[in-house]
C-alpha atoms as a PDB file:
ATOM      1  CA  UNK A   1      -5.626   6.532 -12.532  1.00  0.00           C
ATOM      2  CA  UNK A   2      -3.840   6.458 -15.925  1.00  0.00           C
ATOM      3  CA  UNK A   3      -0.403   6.540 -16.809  1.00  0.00           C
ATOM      4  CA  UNK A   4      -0.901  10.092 -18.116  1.00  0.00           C
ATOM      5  CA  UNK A   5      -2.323  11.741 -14.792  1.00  0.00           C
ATOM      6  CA  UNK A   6       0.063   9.994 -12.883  1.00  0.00           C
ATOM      7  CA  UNK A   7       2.814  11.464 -15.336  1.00  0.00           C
ATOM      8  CA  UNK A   8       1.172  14.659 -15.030  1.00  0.00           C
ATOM      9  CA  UNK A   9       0.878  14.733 -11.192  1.00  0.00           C
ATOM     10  CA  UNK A  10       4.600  13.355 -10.849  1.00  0.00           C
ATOM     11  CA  UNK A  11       5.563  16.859 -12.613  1.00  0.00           C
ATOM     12  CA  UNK A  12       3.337  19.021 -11.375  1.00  0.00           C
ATOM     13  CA  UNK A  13       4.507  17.699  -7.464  1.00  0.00           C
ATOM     14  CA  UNK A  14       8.326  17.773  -8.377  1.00  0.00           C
ATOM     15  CA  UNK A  15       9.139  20.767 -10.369  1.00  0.00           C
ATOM     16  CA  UNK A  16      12.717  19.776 -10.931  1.00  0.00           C
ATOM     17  CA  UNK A  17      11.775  16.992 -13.423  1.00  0.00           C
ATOM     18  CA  UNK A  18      12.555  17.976 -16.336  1.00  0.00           C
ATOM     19  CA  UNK A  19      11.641  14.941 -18.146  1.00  0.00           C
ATOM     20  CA  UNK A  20      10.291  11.792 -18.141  1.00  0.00           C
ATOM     21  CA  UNK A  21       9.552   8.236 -19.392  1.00  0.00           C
ATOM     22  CA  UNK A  22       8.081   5.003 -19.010  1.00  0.00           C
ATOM     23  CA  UNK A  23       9.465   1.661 -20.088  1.00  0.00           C
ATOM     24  CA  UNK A  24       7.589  -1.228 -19.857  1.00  0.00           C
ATOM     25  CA  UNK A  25       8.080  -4.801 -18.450  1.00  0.00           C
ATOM     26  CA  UNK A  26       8.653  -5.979 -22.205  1.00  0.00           C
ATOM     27  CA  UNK A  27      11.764  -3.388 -22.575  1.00  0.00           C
ATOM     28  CA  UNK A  28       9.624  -1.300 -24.924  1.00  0.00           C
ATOM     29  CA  UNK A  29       8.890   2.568 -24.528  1.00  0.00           C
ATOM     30  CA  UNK A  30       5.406   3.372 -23.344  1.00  0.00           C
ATOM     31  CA  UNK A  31       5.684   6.829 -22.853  1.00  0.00           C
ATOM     32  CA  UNK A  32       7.656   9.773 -22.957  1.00  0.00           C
ATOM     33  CA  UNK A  33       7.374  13.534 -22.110  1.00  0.00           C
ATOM     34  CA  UNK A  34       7.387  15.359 -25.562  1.00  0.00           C
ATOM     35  CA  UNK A  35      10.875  17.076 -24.899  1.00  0.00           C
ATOM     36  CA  UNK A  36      13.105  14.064 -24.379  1.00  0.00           C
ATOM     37  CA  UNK A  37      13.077  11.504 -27.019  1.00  0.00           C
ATOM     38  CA  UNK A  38      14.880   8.059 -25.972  1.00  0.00           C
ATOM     39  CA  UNK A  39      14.072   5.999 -28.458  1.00  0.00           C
ATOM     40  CA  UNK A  40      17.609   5.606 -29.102  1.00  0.00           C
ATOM     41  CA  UNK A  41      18.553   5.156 -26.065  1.00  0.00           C
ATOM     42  CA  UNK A  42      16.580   2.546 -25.306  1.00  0.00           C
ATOM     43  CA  UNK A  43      19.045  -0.463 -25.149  1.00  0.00           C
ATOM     44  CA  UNK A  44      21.637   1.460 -22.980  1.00  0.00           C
ATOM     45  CA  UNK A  45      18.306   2.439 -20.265  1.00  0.00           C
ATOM     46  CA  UNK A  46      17.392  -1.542 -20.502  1.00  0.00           C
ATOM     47  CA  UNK A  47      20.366  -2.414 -20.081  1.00  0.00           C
ATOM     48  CA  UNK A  48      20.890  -0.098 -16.575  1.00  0.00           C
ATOM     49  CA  UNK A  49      17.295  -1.258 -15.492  1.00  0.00           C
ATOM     50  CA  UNK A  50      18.360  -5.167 -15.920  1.00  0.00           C
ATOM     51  CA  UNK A  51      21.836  -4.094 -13.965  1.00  0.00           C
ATOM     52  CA  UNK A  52      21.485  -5.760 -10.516  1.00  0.00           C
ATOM     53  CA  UNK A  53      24.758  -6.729  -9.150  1.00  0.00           C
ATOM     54  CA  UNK A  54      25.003  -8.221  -5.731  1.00  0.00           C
ATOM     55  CA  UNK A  55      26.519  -6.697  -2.791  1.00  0.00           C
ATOM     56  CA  UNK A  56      30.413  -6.128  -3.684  1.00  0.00           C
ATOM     57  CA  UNK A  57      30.331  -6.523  -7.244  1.00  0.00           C
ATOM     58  CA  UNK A  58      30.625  -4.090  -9.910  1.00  0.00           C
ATOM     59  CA  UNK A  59      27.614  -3.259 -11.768  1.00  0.00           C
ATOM     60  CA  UNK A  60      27.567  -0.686 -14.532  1.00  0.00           C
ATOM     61  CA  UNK A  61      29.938   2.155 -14.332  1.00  0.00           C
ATOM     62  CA  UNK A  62      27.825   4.921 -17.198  1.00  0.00           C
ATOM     63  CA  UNK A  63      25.297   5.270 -18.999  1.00  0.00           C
ATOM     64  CA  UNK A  64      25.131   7.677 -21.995  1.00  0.00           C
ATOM     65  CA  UNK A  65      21.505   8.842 -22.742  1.00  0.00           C
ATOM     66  CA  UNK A  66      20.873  11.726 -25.906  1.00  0.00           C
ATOM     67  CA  UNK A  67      24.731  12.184 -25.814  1.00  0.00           C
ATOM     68  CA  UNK A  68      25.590  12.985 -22.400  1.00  0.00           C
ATOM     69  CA  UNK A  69      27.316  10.542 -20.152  1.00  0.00           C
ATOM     70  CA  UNK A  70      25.893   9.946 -16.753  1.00  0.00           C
ATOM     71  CA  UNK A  71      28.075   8.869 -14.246  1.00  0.00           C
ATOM     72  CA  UNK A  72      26.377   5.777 -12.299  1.00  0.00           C
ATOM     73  CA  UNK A  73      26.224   6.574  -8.213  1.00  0.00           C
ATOM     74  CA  UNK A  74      23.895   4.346  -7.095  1.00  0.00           C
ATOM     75  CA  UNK A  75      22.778   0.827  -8.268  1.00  0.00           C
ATOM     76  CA  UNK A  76      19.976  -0.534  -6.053  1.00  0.00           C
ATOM     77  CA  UNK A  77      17.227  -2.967  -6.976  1.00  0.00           C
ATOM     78  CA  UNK A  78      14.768   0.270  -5.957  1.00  0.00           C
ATOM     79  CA  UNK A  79      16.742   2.537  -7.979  1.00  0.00           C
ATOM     80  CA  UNK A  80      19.562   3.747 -10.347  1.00  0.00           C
ATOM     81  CA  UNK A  81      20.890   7.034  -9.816  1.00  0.00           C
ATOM     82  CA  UNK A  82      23.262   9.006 -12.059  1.00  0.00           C
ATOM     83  CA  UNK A  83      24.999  12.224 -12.718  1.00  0.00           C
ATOM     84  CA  UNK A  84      26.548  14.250 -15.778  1.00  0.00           C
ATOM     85  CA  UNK A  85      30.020  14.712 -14.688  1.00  0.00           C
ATOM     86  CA  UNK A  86      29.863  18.072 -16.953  1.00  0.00           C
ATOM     87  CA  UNK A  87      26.710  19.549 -15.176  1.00  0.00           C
ATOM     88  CA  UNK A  88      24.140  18.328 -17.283  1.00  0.00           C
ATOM     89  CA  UNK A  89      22.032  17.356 -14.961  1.00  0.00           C
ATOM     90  CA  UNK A  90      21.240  13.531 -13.039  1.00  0.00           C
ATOM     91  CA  UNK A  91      19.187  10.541 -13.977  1.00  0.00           C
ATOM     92  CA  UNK A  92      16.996   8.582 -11.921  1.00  0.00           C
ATOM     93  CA  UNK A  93      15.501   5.254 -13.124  1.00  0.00           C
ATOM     94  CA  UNK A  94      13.408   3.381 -10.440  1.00  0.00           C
ATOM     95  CA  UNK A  95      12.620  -0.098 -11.838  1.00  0.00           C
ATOM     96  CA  UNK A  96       9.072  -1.473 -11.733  1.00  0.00           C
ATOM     97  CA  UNK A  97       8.514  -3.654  -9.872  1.00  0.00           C
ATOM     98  CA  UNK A  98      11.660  -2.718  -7.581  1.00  0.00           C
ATOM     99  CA  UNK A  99      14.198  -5.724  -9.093  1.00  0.00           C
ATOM    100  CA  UNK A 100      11.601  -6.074 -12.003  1.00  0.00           C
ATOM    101  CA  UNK A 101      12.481  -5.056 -15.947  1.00  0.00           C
ATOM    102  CA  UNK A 102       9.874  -1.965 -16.704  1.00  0.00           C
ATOM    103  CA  UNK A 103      11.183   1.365 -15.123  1.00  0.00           C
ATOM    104  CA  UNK A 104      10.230   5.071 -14.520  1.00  0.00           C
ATOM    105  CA  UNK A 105      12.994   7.433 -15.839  1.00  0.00           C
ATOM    106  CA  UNK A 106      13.566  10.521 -14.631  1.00  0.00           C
ATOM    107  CA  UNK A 107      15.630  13.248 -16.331  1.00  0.00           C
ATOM    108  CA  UNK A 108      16.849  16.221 -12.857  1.00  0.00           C
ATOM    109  CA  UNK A 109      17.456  19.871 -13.097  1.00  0.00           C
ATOM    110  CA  UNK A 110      21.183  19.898 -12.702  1.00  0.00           C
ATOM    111  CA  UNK A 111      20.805  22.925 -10.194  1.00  0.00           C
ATOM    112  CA  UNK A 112      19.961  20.667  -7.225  1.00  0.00           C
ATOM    113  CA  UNK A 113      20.980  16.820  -6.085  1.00  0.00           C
ATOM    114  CA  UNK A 114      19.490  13.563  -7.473  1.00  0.00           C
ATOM    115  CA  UNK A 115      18.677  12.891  -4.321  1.00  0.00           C
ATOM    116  CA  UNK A 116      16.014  16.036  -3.485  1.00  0.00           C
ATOM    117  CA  UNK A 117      13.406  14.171  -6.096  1.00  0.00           C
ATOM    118  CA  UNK A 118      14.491  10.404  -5.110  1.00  0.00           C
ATOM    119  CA  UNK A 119      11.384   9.886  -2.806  1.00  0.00           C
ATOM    120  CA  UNK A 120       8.654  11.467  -4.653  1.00  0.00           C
ATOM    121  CA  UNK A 121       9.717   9.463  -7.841  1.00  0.00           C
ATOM    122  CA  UNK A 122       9.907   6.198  -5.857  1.00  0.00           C
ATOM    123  CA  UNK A 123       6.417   6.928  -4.900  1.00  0.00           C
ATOM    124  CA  UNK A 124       5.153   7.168  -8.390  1.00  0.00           C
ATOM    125  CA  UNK A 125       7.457   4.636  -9.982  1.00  0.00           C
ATOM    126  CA  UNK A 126       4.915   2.268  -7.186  1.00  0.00           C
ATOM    127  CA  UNK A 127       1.568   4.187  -8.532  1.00  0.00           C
ATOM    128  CA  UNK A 128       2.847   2.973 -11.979  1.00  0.00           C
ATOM    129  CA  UNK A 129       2.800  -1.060 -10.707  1.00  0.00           C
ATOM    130  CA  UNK A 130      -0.458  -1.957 -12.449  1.00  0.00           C
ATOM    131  CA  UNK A 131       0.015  -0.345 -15.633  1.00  0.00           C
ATOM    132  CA  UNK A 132       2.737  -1.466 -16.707  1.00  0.00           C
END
């Protein structure tokens, strides 16, 4: 399956994704869905997909991606979850592998919780293993 039908399934499955993209192991962008652009965002999402702290410390406490500032509620090795304070919406970046440096980020209608797409994106950020 390519990259591009498993995009495509991802949003036809979960409505509420209103965007997505696909960094590679190498930190670079493979992919992107043609209404969100993060190109310049790049270093800040590489930066939040490298952020592993260990249990008790402190890992990274925002993120700002196309100029709105996404509070940072969860920091696992399986995924990074994080919410506009302002109502903008959340952010979910599930790094592949789980731990590893490429990632699938999601951008979530802010009408529901970060958490009611959480599994179905963890299932494709696995689809996504071999190609990237």
């Amino acid at each position: 399956m390519s990259i591009e039908k498993i995009i495509e399934d991802l949003l036809n499955e979960e409505q509420n994704i209103y965007g997505i993209a696909i960094v590679g192991k190498n930190g670079m962008l493979i992919t992107q869905t043609e209404n969100w652009d993060l190109n310049k965002d790049l270093k800040n999402i590489n930066d939040l997909i490298q952020n592993n702290p260990e249990l008790g410390q402190k890992g990274m406490g925002s993120i700002e991606i196309q100029g709105i500032k996404y509070m940072i509620v969860e920091n696992t090795e399986e995924r990074k979850i994080g919410t506009s304070v302002t109502g903008k919406g959340h952010l979910i970046v599930c790094p592949i592998p789980a731990g590893g440096t490429g990632g699938l980020v999601c951008y979530i209608n802010p009408q529901i919780g970060a958490r009611d797409c959480l599994f179905t994106i963890q299932t494709y950020a696995n689809k996504l293993l071999k190609h990237i």
